[in-house]
C-alpha atoms as a PDB file:
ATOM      1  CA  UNK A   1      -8.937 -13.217   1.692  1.00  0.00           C
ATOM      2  CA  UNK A   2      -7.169 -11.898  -1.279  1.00  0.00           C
ATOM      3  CA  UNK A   3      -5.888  -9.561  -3.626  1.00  0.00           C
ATOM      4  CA  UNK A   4      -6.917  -9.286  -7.491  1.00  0.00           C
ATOM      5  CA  UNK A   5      -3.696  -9.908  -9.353  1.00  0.00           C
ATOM      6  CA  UNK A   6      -4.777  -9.559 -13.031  1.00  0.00           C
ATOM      7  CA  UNK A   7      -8.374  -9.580 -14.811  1.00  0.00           C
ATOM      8  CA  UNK A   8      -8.495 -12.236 -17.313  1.00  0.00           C
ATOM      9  CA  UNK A   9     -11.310 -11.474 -19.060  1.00  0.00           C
ATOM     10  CA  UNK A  10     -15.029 -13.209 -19.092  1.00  0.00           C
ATOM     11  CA  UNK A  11     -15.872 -12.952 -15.943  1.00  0.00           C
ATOM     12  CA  UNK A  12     -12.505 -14.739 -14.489  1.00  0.00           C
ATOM     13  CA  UNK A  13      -9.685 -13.106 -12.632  1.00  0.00           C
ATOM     14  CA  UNK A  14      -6.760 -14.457 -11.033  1.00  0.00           C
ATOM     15  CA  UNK A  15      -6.676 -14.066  -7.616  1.00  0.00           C
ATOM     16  CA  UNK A  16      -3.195 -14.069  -4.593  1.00  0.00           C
ATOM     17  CA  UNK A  17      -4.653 -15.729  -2.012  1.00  0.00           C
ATOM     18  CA  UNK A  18      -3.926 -15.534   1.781  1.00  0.00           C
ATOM     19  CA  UNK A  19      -2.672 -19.378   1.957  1.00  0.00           C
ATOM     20  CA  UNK A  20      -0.151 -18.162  -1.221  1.00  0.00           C
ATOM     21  CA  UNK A  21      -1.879 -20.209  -3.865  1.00  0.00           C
ATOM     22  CA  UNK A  22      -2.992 -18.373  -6.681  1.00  0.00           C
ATOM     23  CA  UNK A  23      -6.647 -19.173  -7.592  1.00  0.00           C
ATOM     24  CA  UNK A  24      -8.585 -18.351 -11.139  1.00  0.00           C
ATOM     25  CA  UNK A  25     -11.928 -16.769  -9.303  1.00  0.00           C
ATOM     26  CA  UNK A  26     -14.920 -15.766 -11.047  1.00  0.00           C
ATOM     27  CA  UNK A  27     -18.202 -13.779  -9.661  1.00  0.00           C
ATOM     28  CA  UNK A  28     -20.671 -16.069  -9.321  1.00  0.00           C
ATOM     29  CA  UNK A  29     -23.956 -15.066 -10.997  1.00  0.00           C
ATOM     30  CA  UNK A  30     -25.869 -13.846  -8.695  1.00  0.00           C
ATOM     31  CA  UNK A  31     -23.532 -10.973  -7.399  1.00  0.00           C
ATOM     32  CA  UNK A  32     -22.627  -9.956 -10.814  1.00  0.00           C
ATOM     33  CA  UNK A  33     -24.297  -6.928 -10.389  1.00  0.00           C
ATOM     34  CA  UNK A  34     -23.041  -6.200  -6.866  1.00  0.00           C
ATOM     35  CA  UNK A  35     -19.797  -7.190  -6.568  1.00  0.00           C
ATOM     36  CA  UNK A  36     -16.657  -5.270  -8.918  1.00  0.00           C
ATOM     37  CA  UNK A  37     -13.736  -6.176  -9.628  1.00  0.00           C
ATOM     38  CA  UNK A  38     -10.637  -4.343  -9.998  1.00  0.00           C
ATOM     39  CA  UNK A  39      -6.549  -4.939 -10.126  1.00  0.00           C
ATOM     40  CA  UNK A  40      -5.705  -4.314  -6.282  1.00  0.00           C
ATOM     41  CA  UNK A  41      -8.477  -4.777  -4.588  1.00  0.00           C
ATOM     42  CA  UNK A  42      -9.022  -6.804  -1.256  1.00  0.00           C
ATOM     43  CA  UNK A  43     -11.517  -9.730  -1.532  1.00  0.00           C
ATOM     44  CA  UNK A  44     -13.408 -12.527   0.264  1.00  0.00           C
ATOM     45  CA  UNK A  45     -12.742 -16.177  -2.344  1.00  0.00           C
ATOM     46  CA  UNK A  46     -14.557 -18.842  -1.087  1.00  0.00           C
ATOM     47  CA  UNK A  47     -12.895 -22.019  -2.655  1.00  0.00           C
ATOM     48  CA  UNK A  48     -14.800 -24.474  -5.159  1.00  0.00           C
ATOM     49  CA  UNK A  49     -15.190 -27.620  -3.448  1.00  0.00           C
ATOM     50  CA  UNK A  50     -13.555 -29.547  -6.776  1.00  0.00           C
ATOM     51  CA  UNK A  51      -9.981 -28.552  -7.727  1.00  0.00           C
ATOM     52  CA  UNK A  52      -9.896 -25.853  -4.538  1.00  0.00           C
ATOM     53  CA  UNK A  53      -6.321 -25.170  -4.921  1.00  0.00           C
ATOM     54  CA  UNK A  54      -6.908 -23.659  -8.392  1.00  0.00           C
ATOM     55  CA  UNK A  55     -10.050 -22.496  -8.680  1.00  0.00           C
ATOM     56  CA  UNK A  56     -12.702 -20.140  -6.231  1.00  0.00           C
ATOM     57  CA  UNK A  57     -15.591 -17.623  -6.136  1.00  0.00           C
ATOM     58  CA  UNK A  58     -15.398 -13.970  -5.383  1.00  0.00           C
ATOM     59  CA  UNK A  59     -17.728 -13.554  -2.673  1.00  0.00           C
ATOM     60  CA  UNK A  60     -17.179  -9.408  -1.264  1.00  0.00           C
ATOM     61  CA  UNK A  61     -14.691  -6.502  -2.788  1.00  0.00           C
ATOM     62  CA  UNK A  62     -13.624  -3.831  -0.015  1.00  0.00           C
ATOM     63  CA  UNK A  63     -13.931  -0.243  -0.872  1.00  0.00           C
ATOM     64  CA  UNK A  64     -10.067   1.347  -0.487  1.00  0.00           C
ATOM     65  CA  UNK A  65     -11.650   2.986   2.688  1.00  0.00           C
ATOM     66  CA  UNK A  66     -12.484  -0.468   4.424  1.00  0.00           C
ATOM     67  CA  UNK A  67      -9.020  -1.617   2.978  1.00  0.00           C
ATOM     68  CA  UNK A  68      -7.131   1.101   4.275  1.00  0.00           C
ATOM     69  CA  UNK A  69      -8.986   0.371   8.042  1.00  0.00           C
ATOM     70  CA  UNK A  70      -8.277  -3.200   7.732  1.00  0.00           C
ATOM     71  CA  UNK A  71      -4.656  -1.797   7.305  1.00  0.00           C
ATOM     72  CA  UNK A  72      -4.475  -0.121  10.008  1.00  0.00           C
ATOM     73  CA  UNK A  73      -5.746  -2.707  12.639  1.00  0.00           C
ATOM     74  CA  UNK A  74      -3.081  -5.434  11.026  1.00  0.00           C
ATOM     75  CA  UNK A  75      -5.620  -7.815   9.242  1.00  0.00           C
ATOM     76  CA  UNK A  76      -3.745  -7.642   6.083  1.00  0.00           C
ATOM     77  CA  UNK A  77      -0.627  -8.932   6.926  1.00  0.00           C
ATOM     78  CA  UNK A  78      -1.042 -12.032   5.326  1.00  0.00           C
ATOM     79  CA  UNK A  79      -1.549 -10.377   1.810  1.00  0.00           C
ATOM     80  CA  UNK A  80       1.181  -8.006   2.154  1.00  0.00           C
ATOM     81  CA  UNK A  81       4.304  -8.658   0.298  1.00  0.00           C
END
């Protein structure tokens, strides 16, 4: 889990992760068109298997409605600050 910090442009944004390391993520190509990115918003990274402290995928965005849910039950109190 984490939250989109700051879009960096190309593709790449930089990403707060739930382990506090801060991780340059992209979109891989195949859920370009699916997936959208935007400062705030929740997301699954799934780590690169090279240089996985700095680097990771985007794999899922929540809507603010799924956010807002995963609020309320207490999932997100890893990402809060």
């Amino acid at each position: 889990m984490g939250v989109i910090d700051q879009r960096l442009g190309f593709g790449k944004t930089r990403v707060i992760c739930a382990d506090k390391l801060v991780r340059i993520c992209r979109v891989p190509g195949k859920l370009r068109r699916s997936v959208s990115t935007y400062e705030g918003n929740f997301c699954i990274v799934r780590p690169w298997e090279v240089e996985s402290d700095q680097k990771g995928d985007i794999i899922y965005t929540y809507t603010r409605h799924q956010a807002e849910l995963m609020h309320t039950k207490g999932y997100l109190k890893d990402l809060e600050s």
